[in-house]
Every structure is written in structure tokens, then in C-alpha cells.
PDB file of N, CA and C in Angstrom:
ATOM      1  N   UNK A   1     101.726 172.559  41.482  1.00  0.00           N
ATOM      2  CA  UNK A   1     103.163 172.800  41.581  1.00  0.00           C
ATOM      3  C   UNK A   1     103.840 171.560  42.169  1.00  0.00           C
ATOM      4  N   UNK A   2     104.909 171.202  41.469  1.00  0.00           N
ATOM      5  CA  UNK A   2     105.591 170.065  42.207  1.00  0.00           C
ATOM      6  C   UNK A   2     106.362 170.155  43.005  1.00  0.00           C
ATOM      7  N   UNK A   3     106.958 169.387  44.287  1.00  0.00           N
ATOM      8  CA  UNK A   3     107.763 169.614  45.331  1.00  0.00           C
ATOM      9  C   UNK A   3     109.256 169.418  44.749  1.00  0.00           C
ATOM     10  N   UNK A   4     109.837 169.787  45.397  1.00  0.00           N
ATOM     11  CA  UNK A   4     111.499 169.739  45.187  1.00  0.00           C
ATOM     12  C   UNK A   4     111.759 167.940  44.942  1.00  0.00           C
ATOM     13  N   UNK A   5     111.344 167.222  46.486  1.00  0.00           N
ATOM     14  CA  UNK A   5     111.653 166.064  45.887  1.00  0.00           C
ATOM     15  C   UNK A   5     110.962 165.407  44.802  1.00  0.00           C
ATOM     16  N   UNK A   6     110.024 165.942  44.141  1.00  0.00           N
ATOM     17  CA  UNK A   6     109.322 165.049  43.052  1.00  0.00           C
ATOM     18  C   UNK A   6     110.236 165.580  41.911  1.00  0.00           C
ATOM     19  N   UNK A   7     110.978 166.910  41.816  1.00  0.00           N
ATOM     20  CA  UNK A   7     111.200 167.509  40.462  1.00  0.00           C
ATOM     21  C   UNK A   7     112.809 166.571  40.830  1.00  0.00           C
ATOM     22  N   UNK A   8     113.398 166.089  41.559  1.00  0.00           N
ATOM     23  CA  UNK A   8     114.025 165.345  41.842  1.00  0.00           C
ATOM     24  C   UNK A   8     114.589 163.812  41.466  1.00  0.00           C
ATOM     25  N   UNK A   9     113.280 163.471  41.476  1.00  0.00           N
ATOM     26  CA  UNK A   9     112.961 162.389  41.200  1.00  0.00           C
ATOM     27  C   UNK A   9     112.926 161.865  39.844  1.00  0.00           C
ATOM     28  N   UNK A  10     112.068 162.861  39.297  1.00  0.00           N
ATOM     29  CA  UNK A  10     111.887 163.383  38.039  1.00  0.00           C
ATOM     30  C   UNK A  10     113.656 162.980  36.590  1.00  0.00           C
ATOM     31  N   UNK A  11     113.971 164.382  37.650  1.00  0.00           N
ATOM     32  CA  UNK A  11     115.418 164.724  37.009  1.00  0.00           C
ATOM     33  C   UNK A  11     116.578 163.471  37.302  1.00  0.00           C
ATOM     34  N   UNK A  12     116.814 162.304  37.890  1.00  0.00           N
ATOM     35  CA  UNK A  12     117.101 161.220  37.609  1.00  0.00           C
ATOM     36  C   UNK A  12     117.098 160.132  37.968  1.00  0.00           C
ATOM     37  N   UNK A  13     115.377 160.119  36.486  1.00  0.00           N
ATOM     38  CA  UNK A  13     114.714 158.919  36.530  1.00  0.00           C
ATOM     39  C   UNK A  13     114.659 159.131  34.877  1.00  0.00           C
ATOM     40  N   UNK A  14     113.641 159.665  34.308  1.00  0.00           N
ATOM     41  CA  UNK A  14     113.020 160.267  33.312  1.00  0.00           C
ATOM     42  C   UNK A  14     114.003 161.021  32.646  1.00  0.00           C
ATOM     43  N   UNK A  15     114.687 162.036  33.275  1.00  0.00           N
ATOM     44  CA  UNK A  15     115.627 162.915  32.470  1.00  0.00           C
ATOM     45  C   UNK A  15     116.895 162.409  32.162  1.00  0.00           C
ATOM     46  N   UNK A  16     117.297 160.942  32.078  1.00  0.00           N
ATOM     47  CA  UNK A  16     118.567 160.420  32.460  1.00  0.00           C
ATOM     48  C   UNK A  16     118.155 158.856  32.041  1.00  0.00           C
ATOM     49  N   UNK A  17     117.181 158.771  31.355  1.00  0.00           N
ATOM     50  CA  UNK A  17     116.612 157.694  31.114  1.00  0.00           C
ATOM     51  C   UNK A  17     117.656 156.751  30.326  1.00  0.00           C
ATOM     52  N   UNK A  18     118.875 157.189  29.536  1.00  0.00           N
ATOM     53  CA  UNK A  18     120.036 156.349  28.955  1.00  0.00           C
ATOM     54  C   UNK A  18     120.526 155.433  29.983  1.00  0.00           C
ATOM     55  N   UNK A  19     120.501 155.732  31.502  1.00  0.00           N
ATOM     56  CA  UNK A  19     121.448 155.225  32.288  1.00  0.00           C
ATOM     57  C   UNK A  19     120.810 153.921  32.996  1.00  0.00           C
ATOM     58  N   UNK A  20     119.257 153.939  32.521  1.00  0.00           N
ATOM     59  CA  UNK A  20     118.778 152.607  33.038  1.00  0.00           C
ATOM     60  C   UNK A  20     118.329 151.984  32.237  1.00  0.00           C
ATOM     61  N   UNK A  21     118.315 152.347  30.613  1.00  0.00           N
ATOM     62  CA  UNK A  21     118.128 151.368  29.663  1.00  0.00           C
ATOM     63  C   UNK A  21     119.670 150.520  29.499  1.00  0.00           C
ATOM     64  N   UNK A  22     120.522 151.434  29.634  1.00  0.00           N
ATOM     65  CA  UNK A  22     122.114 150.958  29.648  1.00  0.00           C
ATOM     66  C   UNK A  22     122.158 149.827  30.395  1.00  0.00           C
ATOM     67  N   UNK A  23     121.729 150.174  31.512  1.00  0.00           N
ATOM     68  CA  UNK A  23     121.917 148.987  32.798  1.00  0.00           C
ATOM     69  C   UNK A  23     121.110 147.686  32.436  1.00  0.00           C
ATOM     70  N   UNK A  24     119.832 147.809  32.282  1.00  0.00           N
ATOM     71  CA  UNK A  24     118.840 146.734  31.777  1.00  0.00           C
ATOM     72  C   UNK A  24     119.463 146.060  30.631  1.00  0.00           C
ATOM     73  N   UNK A  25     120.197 146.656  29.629  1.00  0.00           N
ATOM     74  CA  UNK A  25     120.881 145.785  28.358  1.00  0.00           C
ATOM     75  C   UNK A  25     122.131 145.315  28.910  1.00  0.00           C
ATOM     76  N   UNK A  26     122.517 145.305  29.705  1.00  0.00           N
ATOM     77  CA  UNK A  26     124.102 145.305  30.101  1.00  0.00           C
ATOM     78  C   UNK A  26     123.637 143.492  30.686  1.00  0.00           C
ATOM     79  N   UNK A  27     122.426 142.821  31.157  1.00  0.00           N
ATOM     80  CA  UNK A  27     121.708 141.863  31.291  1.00  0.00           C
ATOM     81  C   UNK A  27     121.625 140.918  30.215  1.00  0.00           C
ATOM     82  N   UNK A  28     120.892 141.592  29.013  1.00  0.00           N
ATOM     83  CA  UNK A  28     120.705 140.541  28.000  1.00  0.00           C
ATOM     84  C   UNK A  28     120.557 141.847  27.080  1.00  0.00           C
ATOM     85  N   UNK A  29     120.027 141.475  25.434  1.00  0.00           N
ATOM     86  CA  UNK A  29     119.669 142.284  24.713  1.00  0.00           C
ATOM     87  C   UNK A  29     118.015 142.057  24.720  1.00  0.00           C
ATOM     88  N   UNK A  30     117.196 143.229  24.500  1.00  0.00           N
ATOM     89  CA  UNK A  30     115.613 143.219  24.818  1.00  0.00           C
ATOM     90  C   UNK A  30     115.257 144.443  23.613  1.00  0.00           C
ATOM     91  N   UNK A  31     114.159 144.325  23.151  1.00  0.00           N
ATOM     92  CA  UNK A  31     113.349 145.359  22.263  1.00  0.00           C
ATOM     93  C   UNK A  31     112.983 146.172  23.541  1.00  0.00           C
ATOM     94  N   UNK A  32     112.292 147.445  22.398  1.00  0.00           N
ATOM     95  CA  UNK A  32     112.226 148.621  23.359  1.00  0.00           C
ATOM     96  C   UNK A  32     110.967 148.557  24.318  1.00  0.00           C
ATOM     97  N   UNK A  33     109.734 147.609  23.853  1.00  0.00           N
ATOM     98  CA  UNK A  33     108.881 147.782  24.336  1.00  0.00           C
ATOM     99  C   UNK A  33     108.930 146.945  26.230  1.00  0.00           C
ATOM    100  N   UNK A  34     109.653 145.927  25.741  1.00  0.00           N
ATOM    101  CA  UNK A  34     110.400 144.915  26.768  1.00  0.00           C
ATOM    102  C   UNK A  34     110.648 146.031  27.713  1.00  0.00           C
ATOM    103  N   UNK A  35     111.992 146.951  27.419  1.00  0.00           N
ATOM    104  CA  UNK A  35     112.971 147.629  28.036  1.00  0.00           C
ATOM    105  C   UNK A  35     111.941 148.785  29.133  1.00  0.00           C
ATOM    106  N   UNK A  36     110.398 149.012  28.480  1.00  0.00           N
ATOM    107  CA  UNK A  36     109.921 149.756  29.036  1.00  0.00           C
ATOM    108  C   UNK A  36     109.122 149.321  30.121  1.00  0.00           C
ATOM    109  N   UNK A  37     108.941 147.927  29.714  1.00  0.00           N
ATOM    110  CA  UNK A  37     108.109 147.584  30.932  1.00  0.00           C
ATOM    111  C   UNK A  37     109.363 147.023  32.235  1.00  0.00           C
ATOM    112  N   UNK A  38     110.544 146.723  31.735  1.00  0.00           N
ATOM    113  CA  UNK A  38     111.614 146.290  32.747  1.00  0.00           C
ATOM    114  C   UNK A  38     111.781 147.281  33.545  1.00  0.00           C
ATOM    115  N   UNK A  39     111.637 148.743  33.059  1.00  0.00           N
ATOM    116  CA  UNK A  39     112.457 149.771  33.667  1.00  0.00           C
ATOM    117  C   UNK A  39     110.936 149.740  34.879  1.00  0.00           C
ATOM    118  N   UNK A  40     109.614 150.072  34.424  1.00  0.00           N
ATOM    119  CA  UNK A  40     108.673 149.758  35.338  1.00  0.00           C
ATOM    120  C   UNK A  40     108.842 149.078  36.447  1.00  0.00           C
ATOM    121  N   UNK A  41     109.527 147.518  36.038  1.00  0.00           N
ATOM    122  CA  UNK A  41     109.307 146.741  36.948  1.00  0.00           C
ATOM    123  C   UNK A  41     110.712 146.675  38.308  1.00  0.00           C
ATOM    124  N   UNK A  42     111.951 146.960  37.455  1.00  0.00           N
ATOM    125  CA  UNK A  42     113.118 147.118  38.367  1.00  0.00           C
ATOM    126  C   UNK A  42     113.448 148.339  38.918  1.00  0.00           C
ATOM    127  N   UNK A  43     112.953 149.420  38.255  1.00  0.00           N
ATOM    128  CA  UNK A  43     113.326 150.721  38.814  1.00  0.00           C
ATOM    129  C   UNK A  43     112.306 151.654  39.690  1.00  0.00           C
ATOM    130  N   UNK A  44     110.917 150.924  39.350  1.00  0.00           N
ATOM    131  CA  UNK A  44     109.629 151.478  39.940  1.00  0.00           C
ATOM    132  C   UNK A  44     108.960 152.885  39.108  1.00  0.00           C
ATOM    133  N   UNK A  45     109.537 153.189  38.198  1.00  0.00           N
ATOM    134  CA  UNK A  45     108.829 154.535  37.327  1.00  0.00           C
ATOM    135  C   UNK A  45     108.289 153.835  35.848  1.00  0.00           C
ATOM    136  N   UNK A  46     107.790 154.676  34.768  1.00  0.00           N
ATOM    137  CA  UNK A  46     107.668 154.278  33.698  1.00  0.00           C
ATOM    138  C   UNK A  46     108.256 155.406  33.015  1.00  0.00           C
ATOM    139  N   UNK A  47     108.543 155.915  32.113  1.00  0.00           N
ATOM    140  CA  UNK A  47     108.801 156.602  30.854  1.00  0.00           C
ATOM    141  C   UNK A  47     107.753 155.956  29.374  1.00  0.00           C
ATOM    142  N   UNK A  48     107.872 157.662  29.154  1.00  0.00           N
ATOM    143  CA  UNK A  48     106.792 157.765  28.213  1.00  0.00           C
ATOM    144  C   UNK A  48     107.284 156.787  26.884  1.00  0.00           C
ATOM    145  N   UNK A  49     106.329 155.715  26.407  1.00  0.00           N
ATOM    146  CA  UNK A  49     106.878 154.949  24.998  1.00  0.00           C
ATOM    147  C   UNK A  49     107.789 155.654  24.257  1.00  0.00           C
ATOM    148  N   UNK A  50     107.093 157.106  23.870  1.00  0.00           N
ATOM    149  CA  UNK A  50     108.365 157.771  22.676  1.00  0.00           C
ATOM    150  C   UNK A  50     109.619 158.196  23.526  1.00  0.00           C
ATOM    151  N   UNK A  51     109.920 158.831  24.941  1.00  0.00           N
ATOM    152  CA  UNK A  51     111.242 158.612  25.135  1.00  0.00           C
ATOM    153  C   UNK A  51     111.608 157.490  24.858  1.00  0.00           C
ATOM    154  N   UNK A  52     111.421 156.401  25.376  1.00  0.00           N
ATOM    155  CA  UNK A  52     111.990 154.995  24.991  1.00  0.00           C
ATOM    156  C   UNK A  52     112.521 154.811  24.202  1.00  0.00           C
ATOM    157  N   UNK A  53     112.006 155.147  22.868  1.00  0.00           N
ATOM    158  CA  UNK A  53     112.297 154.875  21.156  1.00  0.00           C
ATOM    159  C   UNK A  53     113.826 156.147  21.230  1.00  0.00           C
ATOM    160  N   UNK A  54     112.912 157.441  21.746  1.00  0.00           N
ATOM    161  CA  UNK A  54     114.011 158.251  21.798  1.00  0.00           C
ATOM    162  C   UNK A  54     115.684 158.466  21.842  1.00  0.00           C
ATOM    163  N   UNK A  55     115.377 158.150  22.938  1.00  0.00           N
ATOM    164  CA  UNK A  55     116.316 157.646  23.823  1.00  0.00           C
ATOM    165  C   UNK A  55     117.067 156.201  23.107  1.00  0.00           C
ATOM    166  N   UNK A  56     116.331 155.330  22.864  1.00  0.00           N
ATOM    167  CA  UNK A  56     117.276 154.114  21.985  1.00  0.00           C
ATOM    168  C   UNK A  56     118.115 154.499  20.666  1.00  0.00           C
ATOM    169  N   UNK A  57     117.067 155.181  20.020  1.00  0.00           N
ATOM    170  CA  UNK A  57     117.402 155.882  18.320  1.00  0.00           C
ATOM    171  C   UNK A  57     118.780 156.821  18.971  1.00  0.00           C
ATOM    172  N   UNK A  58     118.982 157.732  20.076  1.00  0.00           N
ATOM    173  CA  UNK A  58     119.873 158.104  19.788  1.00  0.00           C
ATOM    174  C   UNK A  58     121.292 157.532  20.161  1.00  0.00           C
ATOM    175  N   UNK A  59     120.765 156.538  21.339  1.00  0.00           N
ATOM    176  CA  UNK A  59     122.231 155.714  22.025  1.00  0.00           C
ATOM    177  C   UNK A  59     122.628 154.614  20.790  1.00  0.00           C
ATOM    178  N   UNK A  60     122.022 153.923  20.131  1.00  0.00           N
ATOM    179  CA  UNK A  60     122.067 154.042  18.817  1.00  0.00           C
ATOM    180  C   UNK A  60     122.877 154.112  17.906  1.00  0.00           C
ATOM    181  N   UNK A  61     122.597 155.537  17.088  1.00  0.00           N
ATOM    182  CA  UNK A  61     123.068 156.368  16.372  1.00  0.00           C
ATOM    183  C   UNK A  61     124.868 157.064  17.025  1.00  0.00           C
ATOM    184  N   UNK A  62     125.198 157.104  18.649  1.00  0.00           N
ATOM    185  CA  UNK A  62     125.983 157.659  19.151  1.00  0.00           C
ATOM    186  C   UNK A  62     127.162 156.128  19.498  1.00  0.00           C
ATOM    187  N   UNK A  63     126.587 154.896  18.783  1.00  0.00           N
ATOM    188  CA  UNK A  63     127.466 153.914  18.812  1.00  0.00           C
ATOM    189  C   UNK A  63     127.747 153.246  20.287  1.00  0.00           C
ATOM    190  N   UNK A  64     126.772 153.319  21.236  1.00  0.00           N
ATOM    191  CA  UNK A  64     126.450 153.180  22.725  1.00  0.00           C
ATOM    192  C   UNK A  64     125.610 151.628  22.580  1.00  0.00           C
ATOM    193  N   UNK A  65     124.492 151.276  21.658  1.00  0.00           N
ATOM    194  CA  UNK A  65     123.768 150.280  21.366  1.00  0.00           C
ATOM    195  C   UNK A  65     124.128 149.828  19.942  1.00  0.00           C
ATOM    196  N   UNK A  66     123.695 148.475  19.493  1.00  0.00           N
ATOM    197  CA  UNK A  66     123.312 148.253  18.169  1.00  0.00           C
ATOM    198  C   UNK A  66     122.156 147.248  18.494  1.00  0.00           C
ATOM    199  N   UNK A  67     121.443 147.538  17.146  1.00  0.00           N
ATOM    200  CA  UNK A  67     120.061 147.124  17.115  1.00  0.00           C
ATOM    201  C   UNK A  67     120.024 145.685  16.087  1.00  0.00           C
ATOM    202  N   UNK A  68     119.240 144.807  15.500  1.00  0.00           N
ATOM    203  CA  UNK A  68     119.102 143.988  14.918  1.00  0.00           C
ATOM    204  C   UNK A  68     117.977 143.142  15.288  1.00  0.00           C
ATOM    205  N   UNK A  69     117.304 143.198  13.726  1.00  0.00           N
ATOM    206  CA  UNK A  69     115.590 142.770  13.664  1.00  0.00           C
ATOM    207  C   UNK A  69     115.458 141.050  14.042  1.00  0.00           C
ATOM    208  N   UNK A  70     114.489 140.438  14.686  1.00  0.00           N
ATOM    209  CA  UNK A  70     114.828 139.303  15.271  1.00  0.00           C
ATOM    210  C   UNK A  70     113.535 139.168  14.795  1.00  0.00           C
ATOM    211  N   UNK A  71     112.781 137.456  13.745  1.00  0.00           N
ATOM    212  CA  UNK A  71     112.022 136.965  13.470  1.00  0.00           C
ATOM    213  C   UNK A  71     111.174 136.225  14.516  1.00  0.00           C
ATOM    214  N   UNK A  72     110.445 136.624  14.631  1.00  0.00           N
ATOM    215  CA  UNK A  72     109.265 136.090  16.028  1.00  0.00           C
ATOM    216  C   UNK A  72     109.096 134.375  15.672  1.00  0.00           C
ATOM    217  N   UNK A  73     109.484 133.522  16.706  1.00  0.00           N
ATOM    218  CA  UNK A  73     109.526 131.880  16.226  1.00  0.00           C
ATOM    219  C   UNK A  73     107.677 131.865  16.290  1.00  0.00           C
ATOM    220  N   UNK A  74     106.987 132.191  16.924  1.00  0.00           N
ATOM    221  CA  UNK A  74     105.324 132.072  17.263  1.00  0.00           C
ATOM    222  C   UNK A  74     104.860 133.126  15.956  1.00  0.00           C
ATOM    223  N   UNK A  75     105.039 133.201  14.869  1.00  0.00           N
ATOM    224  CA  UNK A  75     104.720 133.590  13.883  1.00  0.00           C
ATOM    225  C   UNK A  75     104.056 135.502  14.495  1.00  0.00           C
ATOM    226  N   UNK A  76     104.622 136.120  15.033  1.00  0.00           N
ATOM    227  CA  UNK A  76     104.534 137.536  15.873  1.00  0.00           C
ATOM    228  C   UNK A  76     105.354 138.409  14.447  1.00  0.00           C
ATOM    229  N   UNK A  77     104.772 139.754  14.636  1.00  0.00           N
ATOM    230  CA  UNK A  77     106.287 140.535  13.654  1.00  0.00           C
ATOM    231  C   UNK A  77     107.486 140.469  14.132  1.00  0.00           C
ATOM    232  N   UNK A  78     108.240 140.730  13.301  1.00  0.00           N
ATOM    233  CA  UNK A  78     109.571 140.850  14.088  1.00  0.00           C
ATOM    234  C   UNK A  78     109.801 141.761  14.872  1.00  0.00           C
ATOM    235  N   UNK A  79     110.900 142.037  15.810  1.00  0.00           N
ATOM    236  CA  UNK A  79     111.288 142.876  16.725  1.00  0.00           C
ATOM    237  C   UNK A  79     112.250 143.347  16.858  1.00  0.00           C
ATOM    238  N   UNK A  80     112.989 144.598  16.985  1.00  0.00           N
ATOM    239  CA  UNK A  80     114.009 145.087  16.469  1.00  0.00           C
ATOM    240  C   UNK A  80     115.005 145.294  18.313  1.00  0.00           C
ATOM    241  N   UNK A  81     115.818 144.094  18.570  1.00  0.00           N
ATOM    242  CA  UNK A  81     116.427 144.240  19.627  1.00  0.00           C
ATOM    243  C   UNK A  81     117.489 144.944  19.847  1.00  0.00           C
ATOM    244  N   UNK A  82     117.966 145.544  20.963  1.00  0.00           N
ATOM    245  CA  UNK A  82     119.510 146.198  20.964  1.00  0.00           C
ATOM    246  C   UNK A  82     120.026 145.714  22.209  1.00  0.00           C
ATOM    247  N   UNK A  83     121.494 145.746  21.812  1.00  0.00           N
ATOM    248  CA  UNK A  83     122.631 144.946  22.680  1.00  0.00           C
ATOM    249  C   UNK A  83     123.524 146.382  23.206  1.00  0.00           C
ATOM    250  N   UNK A  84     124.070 146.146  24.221  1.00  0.00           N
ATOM    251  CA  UNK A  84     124.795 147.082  24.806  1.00  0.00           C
ATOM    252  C   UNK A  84     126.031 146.643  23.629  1.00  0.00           C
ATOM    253  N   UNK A  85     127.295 148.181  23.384  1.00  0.00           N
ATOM    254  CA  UNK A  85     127.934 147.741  22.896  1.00  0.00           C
ATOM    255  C   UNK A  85     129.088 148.163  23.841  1.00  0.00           C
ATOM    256  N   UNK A  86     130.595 147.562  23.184  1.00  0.00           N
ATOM    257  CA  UNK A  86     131.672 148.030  24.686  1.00  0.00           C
ATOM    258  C   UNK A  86     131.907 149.438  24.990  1.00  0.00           C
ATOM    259  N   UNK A  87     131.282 150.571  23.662  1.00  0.00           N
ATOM    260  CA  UNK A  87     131.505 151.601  24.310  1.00  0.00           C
ATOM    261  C   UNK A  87     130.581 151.761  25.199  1.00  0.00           C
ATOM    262  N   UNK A  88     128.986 151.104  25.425  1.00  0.00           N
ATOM    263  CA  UNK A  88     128.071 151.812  26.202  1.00  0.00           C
ATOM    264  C   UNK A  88     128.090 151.133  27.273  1.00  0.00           C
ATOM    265  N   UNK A  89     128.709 149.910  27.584  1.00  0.00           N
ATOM    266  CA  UNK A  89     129.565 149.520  28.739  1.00  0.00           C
ATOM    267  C   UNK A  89     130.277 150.386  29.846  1.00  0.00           C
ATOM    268  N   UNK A  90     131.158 151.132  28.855  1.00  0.00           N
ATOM    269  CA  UNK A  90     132.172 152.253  29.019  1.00  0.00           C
ATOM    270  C   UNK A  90     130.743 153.292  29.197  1.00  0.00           C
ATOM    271  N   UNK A  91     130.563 154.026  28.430  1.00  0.00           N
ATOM    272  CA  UNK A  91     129.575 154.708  29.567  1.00  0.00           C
ATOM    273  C   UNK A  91     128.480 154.425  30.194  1.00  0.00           C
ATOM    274  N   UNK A  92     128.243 153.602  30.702  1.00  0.00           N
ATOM    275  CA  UNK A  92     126.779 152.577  32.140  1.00  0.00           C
ATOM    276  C   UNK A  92     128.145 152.831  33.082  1.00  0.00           C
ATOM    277  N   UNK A  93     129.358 152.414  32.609  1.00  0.00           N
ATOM    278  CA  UNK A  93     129.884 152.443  34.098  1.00  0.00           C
ATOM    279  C   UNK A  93     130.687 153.849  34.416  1.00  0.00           C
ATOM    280  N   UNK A  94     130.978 154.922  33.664  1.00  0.00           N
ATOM    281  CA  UNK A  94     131.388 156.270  33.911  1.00  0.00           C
ATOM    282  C   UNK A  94     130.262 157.010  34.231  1.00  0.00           C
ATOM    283  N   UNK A  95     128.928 156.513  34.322  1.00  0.00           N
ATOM    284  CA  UNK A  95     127.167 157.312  34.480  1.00  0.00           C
ATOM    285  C   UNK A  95     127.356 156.892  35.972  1.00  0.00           C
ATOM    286  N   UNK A  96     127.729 155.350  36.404  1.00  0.00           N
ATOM    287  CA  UNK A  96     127.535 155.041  37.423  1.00  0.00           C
ATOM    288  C   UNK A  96     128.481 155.113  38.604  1.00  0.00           C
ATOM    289  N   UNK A  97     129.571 155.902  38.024  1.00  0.00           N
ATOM    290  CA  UNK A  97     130.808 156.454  39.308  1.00  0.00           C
ATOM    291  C   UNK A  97     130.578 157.784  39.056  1.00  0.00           C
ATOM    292  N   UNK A  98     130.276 158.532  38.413  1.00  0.00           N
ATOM    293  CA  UNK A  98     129.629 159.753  38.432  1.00  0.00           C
ATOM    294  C   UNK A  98     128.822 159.742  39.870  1.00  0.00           C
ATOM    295  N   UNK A  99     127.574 159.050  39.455  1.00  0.00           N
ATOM    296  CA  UNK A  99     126.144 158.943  40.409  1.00  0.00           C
ATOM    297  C   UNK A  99     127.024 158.364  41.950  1.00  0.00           C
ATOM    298  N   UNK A 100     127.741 157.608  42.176  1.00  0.00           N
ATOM    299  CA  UNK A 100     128.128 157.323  43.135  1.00  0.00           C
ATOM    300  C   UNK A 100     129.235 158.248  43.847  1.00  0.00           C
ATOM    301  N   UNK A 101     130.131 158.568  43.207  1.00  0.00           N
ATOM    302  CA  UNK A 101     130.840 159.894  43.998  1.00  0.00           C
ATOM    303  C   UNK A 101     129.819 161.116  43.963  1.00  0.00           C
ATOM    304  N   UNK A 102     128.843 161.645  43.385  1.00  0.00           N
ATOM    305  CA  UNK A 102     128.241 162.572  44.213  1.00  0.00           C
ATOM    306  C   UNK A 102     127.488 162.255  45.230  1.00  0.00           C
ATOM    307  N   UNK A 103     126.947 161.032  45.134  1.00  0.00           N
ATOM    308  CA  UNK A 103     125.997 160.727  46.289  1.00  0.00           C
ATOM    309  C   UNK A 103     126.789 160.730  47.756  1.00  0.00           C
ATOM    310  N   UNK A 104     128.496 160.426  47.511  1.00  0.00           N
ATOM    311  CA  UNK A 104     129.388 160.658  48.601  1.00  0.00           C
ATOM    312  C   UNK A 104     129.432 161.742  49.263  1.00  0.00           C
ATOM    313  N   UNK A 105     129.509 162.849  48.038  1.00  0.00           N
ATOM    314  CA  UNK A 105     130.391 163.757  48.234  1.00  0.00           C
ATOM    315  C   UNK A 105     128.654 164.350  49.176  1.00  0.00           C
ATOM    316  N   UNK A 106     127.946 164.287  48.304  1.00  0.00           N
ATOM    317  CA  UNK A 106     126.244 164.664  49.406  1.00  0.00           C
ATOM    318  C   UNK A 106     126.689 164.665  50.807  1.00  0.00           C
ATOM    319  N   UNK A 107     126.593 163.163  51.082  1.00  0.00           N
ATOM    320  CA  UNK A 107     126.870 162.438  52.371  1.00  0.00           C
ATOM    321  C   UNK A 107     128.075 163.049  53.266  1.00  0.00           C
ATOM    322  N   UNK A 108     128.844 163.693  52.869  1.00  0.00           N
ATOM    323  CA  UNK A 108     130.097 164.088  53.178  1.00  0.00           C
ATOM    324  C   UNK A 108     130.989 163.430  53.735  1.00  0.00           C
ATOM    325  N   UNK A 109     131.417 162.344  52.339  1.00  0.00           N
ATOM    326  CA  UNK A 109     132.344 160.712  53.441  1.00  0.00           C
ATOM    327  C   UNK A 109     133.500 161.622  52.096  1.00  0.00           C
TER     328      UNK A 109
END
């Protein structure tokens, strides 16, 4: 059984996973496999490869990212990168005054 703070943790890290691929592209544009080991390395969790894809295919499709296949110069396959676009700008930063006025309102300032 998991503790409160792990299902916590859980619920936004993993369950909310748009809001730190958002952030990581808002940097540069990166393929997904990149994006998964960044989130590892800056956020301290991993997510499962297929959320990753998941999660990209639909921010995506919802006009938040666009994608475009990039020819490997070291003769590699290509790689299909995505760029934040200005709407997903617009929401990284309405995800992230969300997350910050509740963490206030927690605190009770």
C-alpha cells in the first residue's frame, strides 16, 4: 500500500507529466527520448517511455507542440523533435500560476 505522500508525489509528477515536458521545451526543442531522460535528470523522477510518446502525441495533436523530423549529421536515423508552440507557452505558464497560488493558498499567505 502506498503512503499519502508517495500517492502525492505520484499525482504531480507522473500524472501531470505535460507540465514538465512543457517546461523542458520552453529551453530548446528535444526528441522524446532526450525529454525523458531530462525530466530524470532535472526533476528527479522518470516516466514510463510510452507516457512520454503519450503525452507528446497528444500536446501535439491539441496544438500545444509541433514536431518535425531532423536528419542525424553522424549518419543516426532521424529524430522527430518538438518545439513548444505560443499556445503551449500560454499553457506552461497558466499550469504554473495554477501550481503556485495553491501552494499559497496551502501555506495560508
Amino acid at each position: 500500500m502506498t503512503t499519502p505522500i508517495e500517492r502525492l508525489k505520484n499525482k504531480i509528477t507522473k500524472e501531470v507529466l505535460w507540465i514538465y515536458i512543457l517546461r523542458l521545451l520552453k529551453e530548446r526543442p528535444m526528441y522524446a527520448y532526450e525529454l525523458k531522460s531530462k525530466i530524470r535528470e532535472s526533476f528527479k523522477f522518470e516516466p514510463a517511455t510510452v507516457s512520454s510518446y503519450v503525452v507528446l502525441y497528444k500536446l501535439e495533436k491539441e496544438g500545444y507542440v509541433t514536431a518535425e523530423w531532423q536528419e542525424s549529421e553522424t549518419g543516426k536515423p532521424a529524430r522527430k523533435y518538438y518545439r513548444l508552440t505560443p499556445k503551449g507557452k500560454e499553457l506552461l505558464r497558466e499550469g504554473l500560476a495554477f501550481l503556485e497560488e495553491t501552494v499559497k493558498k496551502l501555506k495560508g499567505e
